[in-house]
Structure formats: C-alpha cells, structure tokens
N, C-alpha and C. Protein backbone atom coordinates (compact mmCIF):
# COMPACT_ATOMS: atom_id res chain seq x y z
N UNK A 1 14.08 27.24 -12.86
CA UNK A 1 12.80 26.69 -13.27
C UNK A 1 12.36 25.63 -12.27
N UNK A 2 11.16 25.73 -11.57
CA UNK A 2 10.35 25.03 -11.12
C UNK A 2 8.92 24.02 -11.62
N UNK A 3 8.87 23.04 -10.94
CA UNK A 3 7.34 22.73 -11.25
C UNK A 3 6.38 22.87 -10.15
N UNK A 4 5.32 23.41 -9.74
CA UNK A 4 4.59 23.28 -8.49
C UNK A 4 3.51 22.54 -8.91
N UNK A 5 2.99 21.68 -7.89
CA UNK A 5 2.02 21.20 -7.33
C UNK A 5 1.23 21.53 -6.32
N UNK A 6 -0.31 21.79 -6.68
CA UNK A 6 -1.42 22.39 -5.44
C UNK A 6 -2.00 21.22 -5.15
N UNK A 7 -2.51 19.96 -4.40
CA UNK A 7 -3.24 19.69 -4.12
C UNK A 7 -4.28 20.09 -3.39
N UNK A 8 -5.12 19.71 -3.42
CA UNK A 8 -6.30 20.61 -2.37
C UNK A 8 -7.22 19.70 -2.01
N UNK A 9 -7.88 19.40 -0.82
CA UNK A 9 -9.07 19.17 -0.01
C UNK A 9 -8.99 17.50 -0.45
N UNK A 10 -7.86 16.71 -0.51
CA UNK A 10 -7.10 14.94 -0.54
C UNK A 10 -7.90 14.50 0.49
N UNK A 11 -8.38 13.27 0.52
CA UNK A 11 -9.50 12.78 1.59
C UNK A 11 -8.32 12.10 2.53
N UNK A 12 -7.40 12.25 2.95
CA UNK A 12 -6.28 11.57 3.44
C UNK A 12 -6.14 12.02 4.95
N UNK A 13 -5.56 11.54 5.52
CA UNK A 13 -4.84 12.00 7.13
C UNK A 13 -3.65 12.91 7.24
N UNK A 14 -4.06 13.84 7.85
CA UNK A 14 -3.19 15.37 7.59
C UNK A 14 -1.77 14.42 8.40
N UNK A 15 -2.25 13.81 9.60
CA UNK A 15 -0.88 13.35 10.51
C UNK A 15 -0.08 12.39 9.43
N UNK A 16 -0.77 11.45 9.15
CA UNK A 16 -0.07 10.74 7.75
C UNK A 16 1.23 11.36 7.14
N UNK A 17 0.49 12.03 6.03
CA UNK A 17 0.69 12.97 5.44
C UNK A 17 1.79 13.60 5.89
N UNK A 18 1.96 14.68 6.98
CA UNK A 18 3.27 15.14 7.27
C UNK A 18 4.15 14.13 7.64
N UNK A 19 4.22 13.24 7.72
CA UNK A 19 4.96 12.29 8.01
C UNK A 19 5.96 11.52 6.66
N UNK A 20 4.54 10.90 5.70
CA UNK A 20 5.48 11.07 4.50
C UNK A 20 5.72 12.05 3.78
N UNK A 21 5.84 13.06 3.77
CA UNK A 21 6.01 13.91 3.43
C UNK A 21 7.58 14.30 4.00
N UNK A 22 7.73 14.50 5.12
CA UNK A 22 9.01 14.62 5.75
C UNK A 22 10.22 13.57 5.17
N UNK A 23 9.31 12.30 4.90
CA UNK A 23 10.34 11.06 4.56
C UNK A 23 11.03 10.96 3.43
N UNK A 24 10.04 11.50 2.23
CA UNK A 24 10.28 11.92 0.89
C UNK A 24 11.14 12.90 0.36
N UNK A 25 11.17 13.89 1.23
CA UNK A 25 11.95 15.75 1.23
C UNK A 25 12.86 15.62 0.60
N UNK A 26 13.45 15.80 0.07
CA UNK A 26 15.03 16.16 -0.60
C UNK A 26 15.27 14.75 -1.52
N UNK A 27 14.31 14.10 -1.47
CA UNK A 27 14.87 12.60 -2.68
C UNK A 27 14.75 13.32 -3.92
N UNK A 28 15.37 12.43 -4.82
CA UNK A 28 15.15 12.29 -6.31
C UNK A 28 14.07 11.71 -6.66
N UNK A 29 13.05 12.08 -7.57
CA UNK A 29 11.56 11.54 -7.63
C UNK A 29 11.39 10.26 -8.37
N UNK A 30 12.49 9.42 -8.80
CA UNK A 30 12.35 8.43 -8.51
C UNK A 30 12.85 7.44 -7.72
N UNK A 31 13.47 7.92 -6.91
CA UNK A 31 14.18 7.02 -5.32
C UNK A 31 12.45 7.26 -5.00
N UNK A 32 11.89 8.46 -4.36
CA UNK A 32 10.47 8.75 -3.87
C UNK A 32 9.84 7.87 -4.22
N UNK A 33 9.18 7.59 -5.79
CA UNK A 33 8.48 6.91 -5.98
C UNK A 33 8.36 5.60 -5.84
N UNK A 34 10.18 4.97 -5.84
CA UNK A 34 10.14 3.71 -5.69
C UNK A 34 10.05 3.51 -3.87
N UNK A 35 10.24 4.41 -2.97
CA UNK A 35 10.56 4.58 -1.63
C UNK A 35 8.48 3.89 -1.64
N UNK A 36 7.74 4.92 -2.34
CA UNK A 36 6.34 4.81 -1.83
C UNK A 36 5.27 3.60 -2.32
N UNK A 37 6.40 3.23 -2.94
CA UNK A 37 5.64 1.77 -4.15
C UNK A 37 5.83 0.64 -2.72
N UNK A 38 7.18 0.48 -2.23
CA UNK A 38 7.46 -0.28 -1.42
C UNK A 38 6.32 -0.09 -0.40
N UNK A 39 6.26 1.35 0.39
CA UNK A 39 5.88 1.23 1.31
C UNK A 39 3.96 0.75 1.17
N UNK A 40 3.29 1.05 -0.23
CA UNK A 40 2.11 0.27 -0.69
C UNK A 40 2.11 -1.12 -0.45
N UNK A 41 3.26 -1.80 -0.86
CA UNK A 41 3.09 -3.23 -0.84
C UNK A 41 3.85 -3.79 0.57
N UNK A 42 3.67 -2.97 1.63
CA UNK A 42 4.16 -3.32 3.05
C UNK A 42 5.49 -4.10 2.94
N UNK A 43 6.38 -3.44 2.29
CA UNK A 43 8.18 -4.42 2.17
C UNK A 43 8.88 -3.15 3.02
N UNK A 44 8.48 -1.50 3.35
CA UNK A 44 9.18 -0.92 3.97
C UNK A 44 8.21 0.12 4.59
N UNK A 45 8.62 0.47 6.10
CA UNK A 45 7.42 1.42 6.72
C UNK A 45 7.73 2.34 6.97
N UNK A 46 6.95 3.55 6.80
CA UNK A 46 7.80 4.87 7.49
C UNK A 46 7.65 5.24 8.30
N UNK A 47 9.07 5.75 8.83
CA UNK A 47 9.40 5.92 10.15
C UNK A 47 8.81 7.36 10.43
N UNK A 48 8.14 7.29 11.77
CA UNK A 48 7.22 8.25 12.38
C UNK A 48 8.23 9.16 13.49
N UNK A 49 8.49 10.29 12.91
CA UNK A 49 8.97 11.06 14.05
C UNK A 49 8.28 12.33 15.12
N UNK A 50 7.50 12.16 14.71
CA UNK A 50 6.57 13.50 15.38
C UNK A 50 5.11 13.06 15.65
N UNK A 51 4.33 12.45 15.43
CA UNK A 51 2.76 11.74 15.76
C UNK A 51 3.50 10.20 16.00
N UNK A 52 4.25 9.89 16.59
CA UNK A 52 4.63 8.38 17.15
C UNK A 52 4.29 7.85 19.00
N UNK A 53 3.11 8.43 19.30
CA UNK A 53 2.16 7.97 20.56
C UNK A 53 1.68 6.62 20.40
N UNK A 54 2.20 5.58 20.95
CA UNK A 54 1.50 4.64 21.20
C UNK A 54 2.18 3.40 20.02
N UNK A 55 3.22 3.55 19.05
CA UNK A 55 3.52 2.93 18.60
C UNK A 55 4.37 2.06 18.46
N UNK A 56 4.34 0.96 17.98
CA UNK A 56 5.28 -0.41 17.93
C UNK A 56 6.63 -0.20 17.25
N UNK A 57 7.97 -0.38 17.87
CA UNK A 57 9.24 -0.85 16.89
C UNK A 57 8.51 -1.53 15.74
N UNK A 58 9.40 -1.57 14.39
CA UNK A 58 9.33 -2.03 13.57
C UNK A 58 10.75 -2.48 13.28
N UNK A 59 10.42 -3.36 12.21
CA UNK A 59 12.17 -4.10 11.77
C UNK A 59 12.60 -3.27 10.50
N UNK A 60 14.05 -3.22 10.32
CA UNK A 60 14.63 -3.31 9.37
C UNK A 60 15.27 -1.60 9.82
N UNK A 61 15.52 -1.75 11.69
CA UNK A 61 16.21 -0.34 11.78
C UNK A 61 15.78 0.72 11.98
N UNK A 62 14.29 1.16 11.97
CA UNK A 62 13.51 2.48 12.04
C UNK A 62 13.07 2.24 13.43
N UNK A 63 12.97 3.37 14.59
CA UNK A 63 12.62 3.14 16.00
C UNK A 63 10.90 2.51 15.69
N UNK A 64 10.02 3.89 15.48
CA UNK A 64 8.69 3.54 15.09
C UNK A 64 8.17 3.83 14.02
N UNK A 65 7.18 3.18 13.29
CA UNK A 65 6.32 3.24 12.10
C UNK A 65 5.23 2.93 11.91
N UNK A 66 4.66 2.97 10.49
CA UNK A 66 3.13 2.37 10.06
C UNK A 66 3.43 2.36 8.38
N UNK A 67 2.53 2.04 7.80
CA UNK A 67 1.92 1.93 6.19
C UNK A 67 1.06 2.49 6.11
N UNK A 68 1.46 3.71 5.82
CA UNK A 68 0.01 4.61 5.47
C UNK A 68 -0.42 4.70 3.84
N UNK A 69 -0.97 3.50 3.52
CA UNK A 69 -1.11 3.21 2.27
C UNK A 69 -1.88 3.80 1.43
N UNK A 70 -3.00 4.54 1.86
CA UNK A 70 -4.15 5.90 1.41
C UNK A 70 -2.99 6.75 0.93
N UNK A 71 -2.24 7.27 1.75
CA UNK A 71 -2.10 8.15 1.79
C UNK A 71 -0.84 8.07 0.98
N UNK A 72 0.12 7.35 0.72
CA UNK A 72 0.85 7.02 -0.48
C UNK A 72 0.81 6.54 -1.53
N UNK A 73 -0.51 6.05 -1.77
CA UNK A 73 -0.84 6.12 -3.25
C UNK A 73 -1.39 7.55 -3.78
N UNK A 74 -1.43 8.70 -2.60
CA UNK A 74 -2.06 9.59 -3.21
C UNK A 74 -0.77 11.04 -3.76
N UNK A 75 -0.26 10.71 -2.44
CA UNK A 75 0.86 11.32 -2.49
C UNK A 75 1.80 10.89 -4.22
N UNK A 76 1.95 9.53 -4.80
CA UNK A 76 2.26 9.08 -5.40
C UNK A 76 1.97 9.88 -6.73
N UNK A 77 0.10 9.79 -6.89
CA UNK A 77 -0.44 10.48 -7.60
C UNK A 77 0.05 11.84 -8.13
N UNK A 78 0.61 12.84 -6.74
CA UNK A 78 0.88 14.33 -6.69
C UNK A 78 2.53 14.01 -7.48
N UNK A 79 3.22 13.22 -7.38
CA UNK A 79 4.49 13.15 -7.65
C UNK A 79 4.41 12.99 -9.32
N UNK A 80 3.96 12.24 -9.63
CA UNK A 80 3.48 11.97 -10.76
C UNK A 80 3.04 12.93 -11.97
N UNK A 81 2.48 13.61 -11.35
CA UNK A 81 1.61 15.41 -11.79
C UNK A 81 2.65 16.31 -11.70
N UNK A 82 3.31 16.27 -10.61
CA UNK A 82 4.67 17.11 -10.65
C UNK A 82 5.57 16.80 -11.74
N UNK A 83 6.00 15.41 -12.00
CA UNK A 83 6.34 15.06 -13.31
C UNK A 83 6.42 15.79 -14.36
N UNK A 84 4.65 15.37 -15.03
CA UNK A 84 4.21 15.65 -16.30
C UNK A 84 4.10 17.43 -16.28
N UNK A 85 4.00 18.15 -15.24
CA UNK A 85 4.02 19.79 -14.96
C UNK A 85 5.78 20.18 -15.78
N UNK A 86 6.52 19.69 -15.39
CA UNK A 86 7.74 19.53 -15.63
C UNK A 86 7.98 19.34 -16.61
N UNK A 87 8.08 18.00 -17.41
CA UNK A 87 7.76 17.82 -18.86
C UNK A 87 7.38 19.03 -19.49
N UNK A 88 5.88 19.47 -19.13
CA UNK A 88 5.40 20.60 -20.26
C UNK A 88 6.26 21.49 -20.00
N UNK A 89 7.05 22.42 -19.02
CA UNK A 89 7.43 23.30 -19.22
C UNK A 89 8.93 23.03 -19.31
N UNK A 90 9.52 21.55 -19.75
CA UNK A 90 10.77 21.71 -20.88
C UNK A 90 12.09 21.24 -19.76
N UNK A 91 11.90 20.84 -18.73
CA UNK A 91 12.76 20.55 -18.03
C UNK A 91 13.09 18.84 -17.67
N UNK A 92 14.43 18.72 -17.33
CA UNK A 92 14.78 17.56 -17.82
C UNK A 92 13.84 16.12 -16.99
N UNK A 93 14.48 15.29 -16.62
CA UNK A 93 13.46 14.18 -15.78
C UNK A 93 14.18 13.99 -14.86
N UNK A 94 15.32 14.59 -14.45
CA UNK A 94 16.52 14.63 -13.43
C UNK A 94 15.80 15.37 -12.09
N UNK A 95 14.66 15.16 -11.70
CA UNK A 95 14.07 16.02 -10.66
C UNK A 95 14.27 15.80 -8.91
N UNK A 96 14.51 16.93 -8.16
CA UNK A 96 14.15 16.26 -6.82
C UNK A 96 13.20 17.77 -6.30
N UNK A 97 12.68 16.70 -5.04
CA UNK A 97 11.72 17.55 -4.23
C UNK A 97 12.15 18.26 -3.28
N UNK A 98 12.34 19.59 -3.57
CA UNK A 98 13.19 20.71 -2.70
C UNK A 98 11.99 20.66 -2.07
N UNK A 99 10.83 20.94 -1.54
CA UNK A 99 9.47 21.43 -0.84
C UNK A 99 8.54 20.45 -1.16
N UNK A 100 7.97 19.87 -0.14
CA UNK A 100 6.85 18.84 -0.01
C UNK A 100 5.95 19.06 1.37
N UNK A 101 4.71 19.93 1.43
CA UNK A 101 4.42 19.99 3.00
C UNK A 101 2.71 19.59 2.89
N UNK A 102 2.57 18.96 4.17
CA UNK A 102 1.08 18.63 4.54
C UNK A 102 0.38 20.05 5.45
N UNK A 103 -0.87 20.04 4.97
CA UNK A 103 -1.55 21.27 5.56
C UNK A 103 -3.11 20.64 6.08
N UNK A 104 -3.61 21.29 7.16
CA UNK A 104 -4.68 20.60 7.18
C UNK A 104 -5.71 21.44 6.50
N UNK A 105 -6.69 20.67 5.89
CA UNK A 105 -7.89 21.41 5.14
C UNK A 105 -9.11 21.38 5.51
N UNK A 106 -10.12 22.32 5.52
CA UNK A 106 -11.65 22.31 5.71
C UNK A 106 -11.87 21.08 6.21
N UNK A 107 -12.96 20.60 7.44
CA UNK A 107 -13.45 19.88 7.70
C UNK A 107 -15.41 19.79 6.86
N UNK A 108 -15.46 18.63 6.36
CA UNK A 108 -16.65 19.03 5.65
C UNK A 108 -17.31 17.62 6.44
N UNK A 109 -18.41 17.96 6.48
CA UNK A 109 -19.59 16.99 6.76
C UNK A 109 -19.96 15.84 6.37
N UNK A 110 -20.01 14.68 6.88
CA UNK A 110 -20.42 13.10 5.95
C UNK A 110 -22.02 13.57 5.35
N UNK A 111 -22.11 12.81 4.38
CA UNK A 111 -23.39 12.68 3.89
C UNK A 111 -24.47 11.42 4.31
N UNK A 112 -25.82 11.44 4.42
CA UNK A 112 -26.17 10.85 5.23
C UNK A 112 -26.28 11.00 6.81
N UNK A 113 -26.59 9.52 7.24
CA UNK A 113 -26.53 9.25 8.60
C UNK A 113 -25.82 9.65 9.49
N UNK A 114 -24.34 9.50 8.81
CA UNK A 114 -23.76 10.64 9.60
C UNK A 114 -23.00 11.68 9.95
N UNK A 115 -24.15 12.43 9.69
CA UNK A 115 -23.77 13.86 9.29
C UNK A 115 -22.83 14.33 10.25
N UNK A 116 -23.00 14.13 11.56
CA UNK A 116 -22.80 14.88 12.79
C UNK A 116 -21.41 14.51 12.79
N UNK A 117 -20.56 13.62 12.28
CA UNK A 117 -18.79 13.26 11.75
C UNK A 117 -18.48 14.15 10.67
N UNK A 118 -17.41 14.64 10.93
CA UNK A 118 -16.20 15.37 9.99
C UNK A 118 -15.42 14.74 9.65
N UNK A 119 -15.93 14.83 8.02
CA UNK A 119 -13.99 14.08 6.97
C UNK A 119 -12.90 14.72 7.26
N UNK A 120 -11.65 14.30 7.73
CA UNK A 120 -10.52 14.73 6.86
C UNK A 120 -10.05 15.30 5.73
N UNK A 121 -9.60 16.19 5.39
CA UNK A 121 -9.05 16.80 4.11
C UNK A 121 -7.74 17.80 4.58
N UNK A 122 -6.85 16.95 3.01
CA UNK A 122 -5.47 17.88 3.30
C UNK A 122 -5.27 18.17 2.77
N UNK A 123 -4.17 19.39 2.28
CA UNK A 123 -3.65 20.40 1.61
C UNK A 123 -2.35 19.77 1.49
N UNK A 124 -1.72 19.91 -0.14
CA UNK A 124 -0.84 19.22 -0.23
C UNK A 124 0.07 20.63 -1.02
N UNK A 125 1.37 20.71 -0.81
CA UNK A 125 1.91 21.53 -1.84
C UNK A 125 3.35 20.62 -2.12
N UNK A 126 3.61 20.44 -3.74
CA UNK A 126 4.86 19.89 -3.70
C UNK A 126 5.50 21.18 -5.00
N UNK A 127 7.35 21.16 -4.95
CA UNK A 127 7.99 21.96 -5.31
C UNK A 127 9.05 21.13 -6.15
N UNK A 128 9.09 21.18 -7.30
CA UNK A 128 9.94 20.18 -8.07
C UNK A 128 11.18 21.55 -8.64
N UNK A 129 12.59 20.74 -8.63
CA UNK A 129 13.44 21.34 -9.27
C UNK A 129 14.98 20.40 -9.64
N UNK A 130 15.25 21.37 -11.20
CA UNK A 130 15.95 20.26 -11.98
C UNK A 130 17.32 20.06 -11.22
N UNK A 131 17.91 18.98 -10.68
CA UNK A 131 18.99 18.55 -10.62
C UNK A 131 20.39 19.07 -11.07
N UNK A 132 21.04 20.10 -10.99
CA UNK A 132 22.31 20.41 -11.71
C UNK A 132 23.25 19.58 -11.74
C-alpha cells in the first residue's frame, strides 16, 4: 500500500525544487518535515549538489547551499496531503518517502504589463510507503 501525491503547475523554482527534493528522499516524514520547518526559519540550509554555480560555503558542514523558503513551505504542504491520503486509505503514520521528484511545468504568461515574462511552474510527484 501506497499513498501518491500529484502536484501540478506549484508557482515554485523547478531548480529549487529538485534540490529539496533530493534532500528529503528516503526520510521518515517526520524527520522531512522537521528537516523543512528548520530550513523555513533559516537554522539549516540545503545543501545544493547539482545547480551549485556561483555559490557561497555555508556553516554547519555542507560544501554549498541556500533557503529556498517558497519552495519548502510548499513542498511541506505536499507532505502533509501525502499524510492525510494515507490516513484515508488505513495505513499507519510510520511513513517514509520512497519517491519525491521535481518536473518542470508549462510556462504561462504574467498578467498585465508584463506579459512578455514567463512564470515558473512545477510538477511535483511524491510516493509515500508504510515503514515495516
């Protein structure tokens, strides 16, 4: 038994995004959640292994990082939903995230002035399963 999660068309940063996403992979969803609470209130940053051009050491041991704080409160959100998906279909609260991936989504048009800029939007899929 699984729980899935679709997100779709998240106003977030696809590069972000795979990033925490990678950081999160294989936790228990609440190590995750407490991992992404921290990294909201800037006490821990995640470490960037693949989009890390141009970036600063950080302390506490990680080569490079940032706080991608959009994008982990949203991610947060999806964890959360994965949860309560779980719940309804009877499985325990012992969960971890076998599958978590960022996708990039449709570029859609600003409204207004300026039109001629493209939003961001990402595709989120997460994969919950019970702990044996």
């Amino acid at each position: 038994m699984e729980a899935i999660v679709n997100a779709k068309n998240l106003r977030i940063s696809t590069k972000h995004s795979v990033e925490v996403c990678s950081f999160i992979r294989n936790k228990n969803t609440e190590k995750a959640k407490d991992l992404l609470k921290k990294v909201i209130e800037m006490k821990l940053a995640v470490p960037y292994k693949r989009y890390l051009r141009d970036l600063p050491h950080k302390r506490g041991g990680i080569a490079s990082g940032r706080y991608p704080i959009k994008t982990c409160r949203e991610i947060l959100k999806i964890i959360e939903s994965g949860e309560a998906n779980a719940r309804n279909k009877g499985l325990s609260s012992n969960l971890i995230i076998v599958h978590i991936s960022a996708h990039k989504g449709p570029k859609q048009l600003h409204y207004g002035r300026k039109l001629r800029r493209k939003m961001k939007n990402t595709h989120i899929k997460l994969i919950l399963k019970e702990k044996w």
